[in-house]
C-alpha atoms as a PDB file:
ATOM      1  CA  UNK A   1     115.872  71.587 124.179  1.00  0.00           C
ATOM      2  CA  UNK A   2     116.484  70.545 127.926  1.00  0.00           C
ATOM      3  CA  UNK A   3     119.639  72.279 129.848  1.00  0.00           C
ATOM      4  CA  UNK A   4     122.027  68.956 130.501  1.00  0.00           C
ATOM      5  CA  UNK A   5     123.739  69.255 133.598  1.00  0.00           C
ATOM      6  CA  UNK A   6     127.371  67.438 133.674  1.00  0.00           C
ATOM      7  CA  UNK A   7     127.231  65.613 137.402  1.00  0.00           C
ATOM      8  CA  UNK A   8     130.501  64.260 139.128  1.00  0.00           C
ATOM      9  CA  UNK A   9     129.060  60.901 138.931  1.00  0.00           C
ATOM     10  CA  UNK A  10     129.239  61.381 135.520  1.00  0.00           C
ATOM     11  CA  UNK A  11     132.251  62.979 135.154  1.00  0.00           C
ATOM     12  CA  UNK A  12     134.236  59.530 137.282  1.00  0.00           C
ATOM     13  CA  UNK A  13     132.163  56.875 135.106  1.00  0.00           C
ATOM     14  CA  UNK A  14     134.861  58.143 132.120  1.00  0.00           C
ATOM     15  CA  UNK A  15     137.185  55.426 130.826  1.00  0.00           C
ATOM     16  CA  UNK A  16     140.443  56.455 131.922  1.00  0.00           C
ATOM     17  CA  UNK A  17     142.071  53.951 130.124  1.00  0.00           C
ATOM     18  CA  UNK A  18     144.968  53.549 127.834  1.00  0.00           C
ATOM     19  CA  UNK A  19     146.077  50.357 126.460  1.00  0.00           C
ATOM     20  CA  UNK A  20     148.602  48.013 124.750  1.00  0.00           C
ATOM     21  CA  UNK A  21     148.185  46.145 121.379  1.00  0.00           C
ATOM     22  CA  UNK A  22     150.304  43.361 120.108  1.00  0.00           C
ATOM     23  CA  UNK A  23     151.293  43.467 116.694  1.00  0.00           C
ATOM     24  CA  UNK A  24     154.642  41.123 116.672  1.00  0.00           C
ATOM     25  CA  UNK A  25     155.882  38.432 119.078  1.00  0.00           C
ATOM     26  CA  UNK A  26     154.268  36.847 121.937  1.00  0.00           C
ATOM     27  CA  UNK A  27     151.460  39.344 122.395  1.00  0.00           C
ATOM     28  CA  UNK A  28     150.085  39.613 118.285  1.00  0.00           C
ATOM     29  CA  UNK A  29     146.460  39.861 118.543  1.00  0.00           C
ATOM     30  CA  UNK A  30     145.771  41.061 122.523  1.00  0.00           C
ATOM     31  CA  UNK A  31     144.982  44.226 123.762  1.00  0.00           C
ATOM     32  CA  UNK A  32     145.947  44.808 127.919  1.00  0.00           C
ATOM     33  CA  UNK A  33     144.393  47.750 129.444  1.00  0.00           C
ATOM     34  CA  UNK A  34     146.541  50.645 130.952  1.00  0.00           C
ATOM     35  CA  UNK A  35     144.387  52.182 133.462  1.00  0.00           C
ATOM     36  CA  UNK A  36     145.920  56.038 134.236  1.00  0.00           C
ATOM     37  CA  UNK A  37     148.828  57.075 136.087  1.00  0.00           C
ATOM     38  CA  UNK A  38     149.665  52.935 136.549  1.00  0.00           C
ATOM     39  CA  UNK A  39     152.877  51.423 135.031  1.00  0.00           C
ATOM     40  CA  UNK A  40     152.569  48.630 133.668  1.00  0.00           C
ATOM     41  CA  UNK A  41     155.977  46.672 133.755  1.00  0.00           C
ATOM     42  CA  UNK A  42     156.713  44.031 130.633  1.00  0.00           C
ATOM     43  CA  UNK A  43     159.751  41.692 130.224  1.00  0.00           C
ATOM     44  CA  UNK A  44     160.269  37.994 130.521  1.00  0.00           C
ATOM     45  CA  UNK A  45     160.671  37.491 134.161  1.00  0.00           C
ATOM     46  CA  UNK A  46     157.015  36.553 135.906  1.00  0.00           C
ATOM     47  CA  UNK A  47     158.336  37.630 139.250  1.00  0.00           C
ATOM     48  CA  UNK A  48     158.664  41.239 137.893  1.00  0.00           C
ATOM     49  CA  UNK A  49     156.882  42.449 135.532  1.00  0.00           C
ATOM     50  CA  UNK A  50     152.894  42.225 134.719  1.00  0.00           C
ATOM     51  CA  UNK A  51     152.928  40.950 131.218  1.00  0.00           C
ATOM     52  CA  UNK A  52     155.311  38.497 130.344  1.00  0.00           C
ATOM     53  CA  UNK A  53     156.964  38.789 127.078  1.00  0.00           C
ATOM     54  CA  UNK A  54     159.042  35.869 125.218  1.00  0.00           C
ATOM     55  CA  UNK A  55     162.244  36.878 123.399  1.00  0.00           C
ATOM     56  CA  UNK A  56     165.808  35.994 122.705  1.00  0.00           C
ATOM     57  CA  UNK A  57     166.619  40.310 123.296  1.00  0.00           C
ATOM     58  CA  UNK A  58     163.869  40.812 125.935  1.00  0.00           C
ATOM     59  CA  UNK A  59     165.232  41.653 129.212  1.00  0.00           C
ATOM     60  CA  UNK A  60     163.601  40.153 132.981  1.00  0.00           C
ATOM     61  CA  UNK A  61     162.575  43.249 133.202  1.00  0.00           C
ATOM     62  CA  UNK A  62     162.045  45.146 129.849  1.00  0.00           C
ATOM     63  CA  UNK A  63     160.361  48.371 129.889  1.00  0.00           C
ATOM     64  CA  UNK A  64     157.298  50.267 131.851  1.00  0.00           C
ATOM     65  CA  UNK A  65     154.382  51.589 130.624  1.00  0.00           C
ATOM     66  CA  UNK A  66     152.287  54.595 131.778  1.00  0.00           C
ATOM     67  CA  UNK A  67     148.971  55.913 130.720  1.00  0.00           C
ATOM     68  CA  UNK A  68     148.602  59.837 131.402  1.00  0.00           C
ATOM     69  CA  UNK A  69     144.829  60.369 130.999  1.00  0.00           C
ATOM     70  CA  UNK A  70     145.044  63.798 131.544  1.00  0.00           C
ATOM     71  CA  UNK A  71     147.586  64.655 128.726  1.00  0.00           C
ATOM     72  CA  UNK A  72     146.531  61.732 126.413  1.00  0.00           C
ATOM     73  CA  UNK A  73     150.065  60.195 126.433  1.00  0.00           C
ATOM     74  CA  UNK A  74     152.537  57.486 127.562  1.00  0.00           C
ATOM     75  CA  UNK A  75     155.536  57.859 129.639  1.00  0.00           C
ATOM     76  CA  UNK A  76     157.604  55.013 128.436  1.00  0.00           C
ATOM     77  CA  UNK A  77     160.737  53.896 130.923  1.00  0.00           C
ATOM     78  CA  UNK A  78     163.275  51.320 129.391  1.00  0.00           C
ATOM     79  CA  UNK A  79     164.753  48.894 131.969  1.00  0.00           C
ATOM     80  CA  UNK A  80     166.378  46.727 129.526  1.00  0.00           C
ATOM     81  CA  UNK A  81     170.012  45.829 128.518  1.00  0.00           C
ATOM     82  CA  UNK A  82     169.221  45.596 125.063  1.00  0.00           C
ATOM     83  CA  UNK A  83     166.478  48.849 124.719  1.00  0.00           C
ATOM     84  CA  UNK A  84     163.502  49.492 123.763  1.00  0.00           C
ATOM     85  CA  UNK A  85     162.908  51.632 120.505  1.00  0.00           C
ATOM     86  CA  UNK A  86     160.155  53.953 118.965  1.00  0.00           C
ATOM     87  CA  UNK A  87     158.742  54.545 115.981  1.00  0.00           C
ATOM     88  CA  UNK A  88     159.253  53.110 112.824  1.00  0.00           C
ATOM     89  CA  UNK A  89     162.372  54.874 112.513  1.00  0.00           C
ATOM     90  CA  UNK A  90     163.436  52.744 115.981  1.00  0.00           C
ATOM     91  CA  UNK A  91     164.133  55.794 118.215  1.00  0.00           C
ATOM     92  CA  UNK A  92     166.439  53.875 120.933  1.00  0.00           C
ATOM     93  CA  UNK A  93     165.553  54.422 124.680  1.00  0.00           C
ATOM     94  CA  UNK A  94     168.096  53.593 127.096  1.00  0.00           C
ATOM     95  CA  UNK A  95     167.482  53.423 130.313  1.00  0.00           C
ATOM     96  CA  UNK A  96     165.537  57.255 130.103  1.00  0.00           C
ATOM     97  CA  UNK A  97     162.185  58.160 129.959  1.00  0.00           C
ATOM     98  CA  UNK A  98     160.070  59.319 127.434  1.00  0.00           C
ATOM     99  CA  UNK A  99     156.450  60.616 126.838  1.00  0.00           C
ATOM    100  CA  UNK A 100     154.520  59.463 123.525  1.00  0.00           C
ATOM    101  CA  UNK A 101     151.401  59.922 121.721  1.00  0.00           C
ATOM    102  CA  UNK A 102     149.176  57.242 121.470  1.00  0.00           C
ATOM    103  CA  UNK A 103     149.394  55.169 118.255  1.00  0.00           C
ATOM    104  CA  UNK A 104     153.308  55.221 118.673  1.00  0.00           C
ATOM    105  CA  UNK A 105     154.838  51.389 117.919  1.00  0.00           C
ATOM    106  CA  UNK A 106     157.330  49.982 120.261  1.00  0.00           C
ATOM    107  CA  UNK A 107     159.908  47.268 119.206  1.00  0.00           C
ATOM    108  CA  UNK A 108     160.967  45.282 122.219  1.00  0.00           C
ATOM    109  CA  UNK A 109     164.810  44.493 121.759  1.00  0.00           C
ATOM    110  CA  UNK A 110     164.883  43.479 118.510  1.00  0.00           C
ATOM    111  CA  UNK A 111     162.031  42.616 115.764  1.00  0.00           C
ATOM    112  CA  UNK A 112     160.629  39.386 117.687  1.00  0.00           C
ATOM    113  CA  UNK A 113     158.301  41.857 119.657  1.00  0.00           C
ATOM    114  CA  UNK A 114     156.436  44.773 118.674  1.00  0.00           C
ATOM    115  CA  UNK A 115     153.324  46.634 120.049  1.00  0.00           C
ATOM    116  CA  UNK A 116     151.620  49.666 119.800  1.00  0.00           C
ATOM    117  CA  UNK A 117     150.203  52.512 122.112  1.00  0.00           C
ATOM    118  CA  UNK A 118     146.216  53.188 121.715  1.00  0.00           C
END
C-alpha cells in the first residue's frame, strides 16, 4: 500500500460547517448553513438578523447562533425578551450564553418555532 501524505490543501478543502434545521414554525423543512466561528443572528426583524423568523413570542432580534468547528459545538446567545430554551426539557436562556452539542433542539419563545443544531 502507497504512504498518503495529508497536504494543507487538503486539510482547508474540509467542510467547516455547522447548520440549522427547521422542525416547527416558519423554517419546518430548511436547513441554513453555519459556517465556523460566524453568528448567525435569527428573529423577526429583517434589518437585524440573517434569518427571519415569524412568531407571536419571537423577538426583532431573537437569538445568535455560532458554529465552533474546532470543538464540534454551538455557542448559543439569547437576545430575546421572551427566551430562547433547550432541550426537550426547555432549558431557558436569558440573555446568557451557552455552548451545545450538535443535535440539541431549540424552541424559539414559545412552541410556534423550533429547530435543531446538526
Amino acid at each position: 500500500m502507497a504512504d498518503v501524505y495529508l497536504t494543507q490543501s487538503l486539510c482547508m478543502n474540509q467542510n467547516r460547517q455547522g447548520g440549522i434545521i427547521g422542525l416547527k414554525g416558519t423554517l419546518i423543512g430548511r436547513r441554513i448553513e453555519i459556517r465556523n466561528n460566524v453568528e448567525v443572528v435569527l428573529g423577526r426583524d429583517p434589518d437585524q438578523v440573517d434569518v427571519v423568523i415569524h412568531g407571536s413570542k419571537v423577538s426583532r432580534m431573537h437569538c445568535g447562533i455560532r458554529f465552533n468547528y474546532y470543538g464540534n459545538d454551538y455557542t448559543i446567545c439569547d437576545y430575546s425578551k421572551n427566551g430562547t430554551f433547550i432541550g426537550e426539557e426547555k432549558i431557558p436562556l436569558h440573555k446568557e450564553k451557552k455552548r451545545v452539542p450538535p443535535g440539541t433542539i431549540l424552541t424559539l419563545g414559545n412552541e410556534e418555532n423550533v429547530i435543531q443544531l446538526n
